[in-house]
Protein backbone atom coordinates (compact mmCIF):
# COMPACT_ATOMS: atom_id res chain seq x y z
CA UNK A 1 -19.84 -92.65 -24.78
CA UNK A 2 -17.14 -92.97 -27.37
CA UNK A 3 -14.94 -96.07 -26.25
CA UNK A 4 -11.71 -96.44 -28.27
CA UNK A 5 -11.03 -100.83 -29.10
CA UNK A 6 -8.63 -102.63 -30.47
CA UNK A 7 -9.45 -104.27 -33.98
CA UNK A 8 -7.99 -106.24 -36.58
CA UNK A 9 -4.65 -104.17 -37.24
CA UNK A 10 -5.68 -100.94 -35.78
CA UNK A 11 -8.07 -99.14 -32.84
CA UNK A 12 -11.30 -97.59 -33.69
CA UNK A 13 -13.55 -95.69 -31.77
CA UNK A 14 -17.03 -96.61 -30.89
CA UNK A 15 -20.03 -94.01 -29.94
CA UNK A 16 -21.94 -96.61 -27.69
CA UNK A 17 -25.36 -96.12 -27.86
CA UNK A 18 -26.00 -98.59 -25.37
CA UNK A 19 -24.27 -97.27 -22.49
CA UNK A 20 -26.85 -95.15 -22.10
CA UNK A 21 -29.73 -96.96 -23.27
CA UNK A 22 -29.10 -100.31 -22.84
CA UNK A 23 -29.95 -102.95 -25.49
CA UNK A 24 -32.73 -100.94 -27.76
CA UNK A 25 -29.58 -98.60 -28.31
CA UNK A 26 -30.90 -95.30 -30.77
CA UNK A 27 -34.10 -97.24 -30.81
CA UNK A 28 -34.96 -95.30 -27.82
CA UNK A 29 -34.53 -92.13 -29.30
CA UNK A 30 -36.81 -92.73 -32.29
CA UNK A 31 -39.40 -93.61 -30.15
CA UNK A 32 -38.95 -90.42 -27.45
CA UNK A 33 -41.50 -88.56 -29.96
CA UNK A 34 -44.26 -91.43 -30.00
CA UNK A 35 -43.73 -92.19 -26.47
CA UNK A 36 -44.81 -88.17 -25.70
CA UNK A 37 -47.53 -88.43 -28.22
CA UNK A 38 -48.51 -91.60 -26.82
CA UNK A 39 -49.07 -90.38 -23.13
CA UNK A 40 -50.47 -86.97 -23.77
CA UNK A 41 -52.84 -88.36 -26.09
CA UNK A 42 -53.84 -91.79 -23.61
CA UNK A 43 -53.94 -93.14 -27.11
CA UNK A 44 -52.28 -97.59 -27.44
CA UNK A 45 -50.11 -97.66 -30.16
CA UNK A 46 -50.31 -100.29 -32.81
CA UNK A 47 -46.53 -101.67 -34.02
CA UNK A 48 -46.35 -103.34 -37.61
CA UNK A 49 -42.94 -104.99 -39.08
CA UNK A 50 -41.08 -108.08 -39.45
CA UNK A 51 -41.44 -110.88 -35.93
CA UNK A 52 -37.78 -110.67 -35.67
CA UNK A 53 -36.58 -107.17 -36.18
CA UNK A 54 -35.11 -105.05 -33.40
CA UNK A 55 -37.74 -102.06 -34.71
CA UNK A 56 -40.46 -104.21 -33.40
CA UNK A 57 -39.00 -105.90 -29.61
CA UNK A 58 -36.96 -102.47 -28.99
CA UNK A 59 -40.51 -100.31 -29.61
CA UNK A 60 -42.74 -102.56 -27.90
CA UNK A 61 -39.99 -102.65 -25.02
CA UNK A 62 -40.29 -99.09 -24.73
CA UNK A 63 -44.17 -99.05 -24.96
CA UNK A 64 -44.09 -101.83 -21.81
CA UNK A 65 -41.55 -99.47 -19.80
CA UNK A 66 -43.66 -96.81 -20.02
CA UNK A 67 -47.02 -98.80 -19.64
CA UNK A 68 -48.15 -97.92 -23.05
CA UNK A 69 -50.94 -100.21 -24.51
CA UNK A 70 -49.00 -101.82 -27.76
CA UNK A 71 -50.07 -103.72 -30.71
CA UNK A 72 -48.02 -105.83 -32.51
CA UNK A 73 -48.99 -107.19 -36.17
CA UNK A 74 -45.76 -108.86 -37.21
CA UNK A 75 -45.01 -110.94 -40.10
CA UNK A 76 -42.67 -113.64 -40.45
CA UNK A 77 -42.53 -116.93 -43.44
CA UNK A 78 -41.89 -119.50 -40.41
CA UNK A 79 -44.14 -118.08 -37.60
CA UNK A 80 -43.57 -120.76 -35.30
CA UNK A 81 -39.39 -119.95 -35.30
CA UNK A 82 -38.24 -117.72 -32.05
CA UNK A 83 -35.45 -115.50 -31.90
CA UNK A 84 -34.23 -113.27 -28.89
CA UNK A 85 -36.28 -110.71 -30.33
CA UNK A 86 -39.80 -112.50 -31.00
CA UNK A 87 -39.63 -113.72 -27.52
CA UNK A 88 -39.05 -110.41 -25.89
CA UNK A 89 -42.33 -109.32 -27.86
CA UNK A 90 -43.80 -111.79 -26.24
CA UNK A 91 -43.15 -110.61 -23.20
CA UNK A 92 -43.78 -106.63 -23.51
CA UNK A 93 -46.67 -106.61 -26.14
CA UNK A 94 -50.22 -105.74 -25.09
CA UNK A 95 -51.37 -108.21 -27.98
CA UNK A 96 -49.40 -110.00 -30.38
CA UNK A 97 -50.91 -111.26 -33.71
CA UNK A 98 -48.29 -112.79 -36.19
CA UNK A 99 -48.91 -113.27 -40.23
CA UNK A 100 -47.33 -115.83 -42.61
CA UNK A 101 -47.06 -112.52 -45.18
CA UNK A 102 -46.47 -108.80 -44.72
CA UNK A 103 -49.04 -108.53 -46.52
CA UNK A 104 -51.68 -109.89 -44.54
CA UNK A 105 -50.09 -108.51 -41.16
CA UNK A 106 -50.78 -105.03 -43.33
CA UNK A 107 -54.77 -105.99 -43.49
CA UNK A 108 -54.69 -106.89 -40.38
CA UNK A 109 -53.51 -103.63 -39.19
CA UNK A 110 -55.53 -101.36 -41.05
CA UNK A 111 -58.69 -103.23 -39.97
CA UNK A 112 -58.06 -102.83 -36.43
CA UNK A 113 -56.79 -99.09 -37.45
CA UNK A 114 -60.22 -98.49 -39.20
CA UNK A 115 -61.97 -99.50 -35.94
CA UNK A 116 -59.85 -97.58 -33.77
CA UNK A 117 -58.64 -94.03 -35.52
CA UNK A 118 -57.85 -92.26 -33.05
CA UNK A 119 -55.00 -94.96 -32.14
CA UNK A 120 -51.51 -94.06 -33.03
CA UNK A 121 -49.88 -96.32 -35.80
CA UNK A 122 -46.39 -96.25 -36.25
CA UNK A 123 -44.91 -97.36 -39.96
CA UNK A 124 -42.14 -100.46 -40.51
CA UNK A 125 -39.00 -99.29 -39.30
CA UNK A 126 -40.77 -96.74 -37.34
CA UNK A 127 -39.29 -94.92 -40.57
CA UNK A 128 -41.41 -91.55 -39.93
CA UNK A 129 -40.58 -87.85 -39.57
CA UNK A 130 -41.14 -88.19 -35.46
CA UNK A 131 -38.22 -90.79 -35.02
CA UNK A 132 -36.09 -88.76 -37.37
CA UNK A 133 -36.68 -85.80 -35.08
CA UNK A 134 -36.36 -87.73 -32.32
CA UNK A 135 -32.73 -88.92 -33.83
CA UNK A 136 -31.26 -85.30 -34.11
CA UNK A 137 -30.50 -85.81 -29.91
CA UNK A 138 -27.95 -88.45 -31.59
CA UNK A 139 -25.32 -86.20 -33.73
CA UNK A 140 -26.09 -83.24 -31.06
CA UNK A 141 -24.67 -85.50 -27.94
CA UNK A 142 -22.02 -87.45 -30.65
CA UNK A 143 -21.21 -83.43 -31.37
CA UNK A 144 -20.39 -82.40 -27.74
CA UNK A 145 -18.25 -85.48 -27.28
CA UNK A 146 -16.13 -85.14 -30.38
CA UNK A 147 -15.83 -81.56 -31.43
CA UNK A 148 -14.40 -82.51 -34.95
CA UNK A 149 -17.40 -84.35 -36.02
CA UNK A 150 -17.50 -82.50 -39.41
CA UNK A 151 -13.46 -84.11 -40.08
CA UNK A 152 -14.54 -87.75 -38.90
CA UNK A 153 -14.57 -90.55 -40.69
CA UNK A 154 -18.09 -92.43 -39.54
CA UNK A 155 -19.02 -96.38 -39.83
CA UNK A 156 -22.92 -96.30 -40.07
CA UNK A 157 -25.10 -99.03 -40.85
CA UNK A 158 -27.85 -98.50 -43.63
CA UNK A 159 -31.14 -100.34 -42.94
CA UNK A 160 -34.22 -98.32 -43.25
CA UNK A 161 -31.81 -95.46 -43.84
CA UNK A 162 -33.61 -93.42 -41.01
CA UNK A 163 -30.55 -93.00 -38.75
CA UNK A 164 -28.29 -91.63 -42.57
CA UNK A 165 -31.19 -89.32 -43.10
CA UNK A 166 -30.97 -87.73 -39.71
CA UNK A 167 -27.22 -87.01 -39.91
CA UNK A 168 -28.33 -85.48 -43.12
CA UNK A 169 -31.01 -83.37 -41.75
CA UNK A 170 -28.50 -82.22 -38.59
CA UNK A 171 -26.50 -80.85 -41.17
CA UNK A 172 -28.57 -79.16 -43.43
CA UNK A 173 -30.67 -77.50 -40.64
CA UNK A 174 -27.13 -76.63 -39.01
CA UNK A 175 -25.48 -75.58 -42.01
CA UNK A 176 -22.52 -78.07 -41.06
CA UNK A 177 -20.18 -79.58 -43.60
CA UNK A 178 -20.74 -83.49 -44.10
CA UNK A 179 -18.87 -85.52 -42.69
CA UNK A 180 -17.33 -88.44 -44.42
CA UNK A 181 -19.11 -91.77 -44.19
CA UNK A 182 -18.56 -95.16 -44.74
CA UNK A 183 -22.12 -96.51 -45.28
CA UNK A 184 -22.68 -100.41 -44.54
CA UNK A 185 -25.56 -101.64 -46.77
CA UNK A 186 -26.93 -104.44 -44.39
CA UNK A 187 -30.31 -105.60 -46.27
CA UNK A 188 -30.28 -104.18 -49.87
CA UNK A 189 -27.90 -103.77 -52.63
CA UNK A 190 -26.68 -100.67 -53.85
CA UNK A 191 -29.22 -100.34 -56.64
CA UNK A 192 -32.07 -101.28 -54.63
CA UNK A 193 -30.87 -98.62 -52.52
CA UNK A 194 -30.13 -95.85 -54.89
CA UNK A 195 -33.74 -96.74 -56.61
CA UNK A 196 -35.69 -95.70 -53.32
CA UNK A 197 -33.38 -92.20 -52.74
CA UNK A 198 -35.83 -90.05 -53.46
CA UNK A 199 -39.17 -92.06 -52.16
CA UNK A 200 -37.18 -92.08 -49.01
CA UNK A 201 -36.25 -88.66 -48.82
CA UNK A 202 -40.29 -87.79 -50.05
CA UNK A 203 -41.81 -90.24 -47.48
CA UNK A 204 -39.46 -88.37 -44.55
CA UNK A 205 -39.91 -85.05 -44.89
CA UNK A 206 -43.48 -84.88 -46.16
CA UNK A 207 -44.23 -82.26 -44.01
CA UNK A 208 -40.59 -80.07 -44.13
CA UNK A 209 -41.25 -79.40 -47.94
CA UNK A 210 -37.99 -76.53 -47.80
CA UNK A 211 -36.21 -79.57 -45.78
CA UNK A 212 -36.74 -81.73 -48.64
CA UNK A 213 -36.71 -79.80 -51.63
CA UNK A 214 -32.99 -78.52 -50.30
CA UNK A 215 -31.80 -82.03 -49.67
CA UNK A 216 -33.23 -83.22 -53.40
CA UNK A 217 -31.64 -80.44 -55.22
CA UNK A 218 -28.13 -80.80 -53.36
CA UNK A 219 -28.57 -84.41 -53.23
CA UNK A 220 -30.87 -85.60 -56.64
CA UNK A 221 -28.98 -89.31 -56.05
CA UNK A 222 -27.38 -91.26 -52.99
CA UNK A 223 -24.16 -90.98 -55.30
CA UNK A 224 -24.16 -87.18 -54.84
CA UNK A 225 -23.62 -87.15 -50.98
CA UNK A 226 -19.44 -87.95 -51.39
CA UNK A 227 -20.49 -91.16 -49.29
CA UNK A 228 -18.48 -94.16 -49.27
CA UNK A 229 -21.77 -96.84 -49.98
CA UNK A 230 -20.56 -100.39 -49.04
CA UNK A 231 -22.56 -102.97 -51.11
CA UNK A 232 -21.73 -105.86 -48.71
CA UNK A 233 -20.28 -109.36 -50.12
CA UNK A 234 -22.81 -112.05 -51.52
CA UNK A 235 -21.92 -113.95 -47.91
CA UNK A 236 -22.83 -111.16 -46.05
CA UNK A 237 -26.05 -110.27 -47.99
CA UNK A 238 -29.69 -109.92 -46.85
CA UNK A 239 -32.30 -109.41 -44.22
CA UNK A 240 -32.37 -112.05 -41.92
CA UNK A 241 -30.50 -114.26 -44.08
CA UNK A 242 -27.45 -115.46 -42.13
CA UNK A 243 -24.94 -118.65 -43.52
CA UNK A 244 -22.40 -120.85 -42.04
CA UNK A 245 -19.43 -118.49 -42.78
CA UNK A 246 -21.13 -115.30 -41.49
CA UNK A 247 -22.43 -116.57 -38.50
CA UNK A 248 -19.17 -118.22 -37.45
CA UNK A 249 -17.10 -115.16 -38.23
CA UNK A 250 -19.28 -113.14 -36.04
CA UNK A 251 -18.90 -115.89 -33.30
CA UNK A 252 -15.48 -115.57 -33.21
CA UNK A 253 -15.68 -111.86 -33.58
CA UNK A 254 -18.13 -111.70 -30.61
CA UNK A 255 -14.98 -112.53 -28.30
CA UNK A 256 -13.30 -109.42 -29.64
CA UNK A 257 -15.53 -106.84 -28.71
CA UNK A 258 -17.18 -105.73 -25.47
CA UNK A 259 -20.92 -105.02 -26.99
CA UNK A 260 -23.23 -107.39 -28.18
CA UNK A 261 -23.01 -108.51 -32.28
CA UNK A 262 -26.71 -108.00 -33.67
CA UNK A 263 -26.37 -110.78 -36.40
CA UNK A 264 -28.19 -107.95 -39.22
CA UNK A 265 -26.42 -104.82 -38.48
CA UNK A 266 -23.25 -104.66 -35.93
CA UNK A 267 -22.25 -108.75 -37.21
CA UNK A 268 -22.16 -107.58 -40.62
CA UNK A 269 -20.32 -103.85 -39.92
CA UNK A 270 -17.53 -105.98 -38.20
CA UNK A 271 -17.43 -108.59 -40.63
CA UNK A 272 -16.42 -106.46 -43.38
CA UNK A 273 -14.44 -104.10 -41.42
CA UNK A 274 -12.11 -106.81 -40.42
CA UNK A 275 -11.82 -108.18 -43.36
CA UNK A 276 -10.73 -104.59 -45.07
CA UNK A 277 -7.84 -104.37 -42.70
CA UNK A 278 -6.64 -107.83 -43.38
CA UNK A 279 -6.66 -106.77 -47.05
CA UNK A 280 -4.55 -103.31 -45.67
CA UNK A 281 -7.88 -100.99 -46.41
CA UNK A 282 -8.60 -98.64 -43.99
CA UNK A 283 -5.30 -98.44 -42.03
CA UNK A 284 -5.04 -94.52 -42.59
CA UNK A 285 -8.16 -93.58 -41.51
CA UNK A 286 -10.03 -92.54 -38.02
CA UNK A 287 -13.18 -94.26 -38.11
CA UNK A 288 -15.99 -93.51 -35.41
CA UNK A 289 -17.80 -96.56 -35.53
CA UNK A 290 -21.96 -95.75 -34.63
CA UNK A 291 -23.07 -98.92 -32.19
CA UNK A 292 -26.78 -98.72 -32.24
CA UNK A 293 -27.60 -101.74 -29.77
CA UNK A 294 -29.79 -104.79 -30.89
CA UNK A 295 -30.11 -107.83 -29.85
């Protein structure tokens, strides 16, 4: 559902992915592969990622809706601390170990894995070739609602880069023109960014080698896709880091919007969006903001 709102000095429009999926937003269709894997198979799934991280309570959601055995071996430096998410884990996974370190949740994992290899493990982020097929649905539904997709100006959040790299792939395998993005850099900088391009792109398409050679050789850097990358303002920096100033901004932004503010991705989006029209940015351009749920 594309829902046009007032903001700052001007209206954009919002594709809603929670209208029709409710808080895990897109979440639910990067997990649409797994969850068909999942039941033909009669195979648990085992989750690994960060305690407080939507990838982790929207998955293991999903796993408990459709009474799928999951998991969890999250990681988190205070492991006593409980967010919204963390205690929604609590409630949908089948087992939930948490790790001072990632890299001990890791160990963990494989261990159990080891014992159990016929179990189906799902990477951080869920940042795997079956959620980006499972994320095509996204542009072909956003495609059918707004016909001039390819002349849009989109406001997408960059985490894991999974939902980028789909748009990317729905264009190649289309043969559709790019659209312009503006590309919110939630977590890393710019340069941690552009130094993982082509590990992403590798890791993603490991088994479309034409896929991936074509998007390497039109695309050898992030620089090369004509996107607009936004490396976000020190205040506004980080994974799971949230200060004073942020968090009362998106407080008062909360009130302004009819969707819930995730604090890591839709917070930050609005953040800097508002403060870009303040400055006068943006003013001449029809942005179709991508709302991806969270909590």
């Amino acid at each position: 559902m594309i829902q046009k709102i007032p903001f700052a000095s001007q209206t954009i429009s919002v594709w809603r992915e929670d209208v029709q999926f409710g808080w895990v937003g897109s979440k639910a269709r990067k997990f649409e592969n797994w969850r068909q894997l999942a039941l033909e198979t009669n195979q648990p799934i085992f989750l690994f990622g960060s305690l407080h991280s939507n990838f982790l309570a929207s998955f293991s959601n999903l796993c408990s809706k459709y009474k799928i055995s999951n998991f969890v071996f999250a990681h988190s430096s205070d492991p006593a601390f409980q967010s919204l998410k963390s205690l929604s884990l609590q409630q949908t996974a089948t087992e939930l170990s948490i790790f001072p370190s990632s890299k001990l949740a890791k160990i963990a994992l494989d261990s159990r894995w080891e014992k159990e290899p016929k179990s189906i493990s799902i990477p951080q982020y869920g940042f795997h070739s079956r959620s980006l097929e499972g994320m095509q649905s996204l542009w072909v539904d956003l495609e059918k609602a707004n016909p001039q997709l390819e002349s849009t100006t989109l406001l997408l959040e960059i985490g894991s880069g999974l939902t980028f790299f789909s748009l990317l792939n729905f264009c190649i395998q289309r043969s559709k023109r790019f659209p312009k993005v503006i590309a919110i850099l939630v977590g890393e900088s710019l340069s941690e960014w552009e130094s993982n391009w082509t590990k992403r792109i590798q890791s993603l398409f490991f088994n479309q080698a034409p896929v991936m050679e074509s998007i390497l050789e039109k695309y050898p850097t992030c620089s090369e896709t004509g996107v607009d990358w936004i490396d976000l303002p020190k205040w506004l920096k980080g994974f799971g880091t949230f200060n004073k100033e942020y968090k009362q901004t998106a407080e008062i932004l909360q009130t302004k919007v009819p969707f819930h503010l995730d604090l890591q991705y839709s917070g930050k989006t609005l953040a800097w969006l508002e403060q870009e029209c303040k400055a006068g940015k943006r003013e001449t351009e029809e942005l179709l903001y991508i709302y991806q749920g969270g909590l």
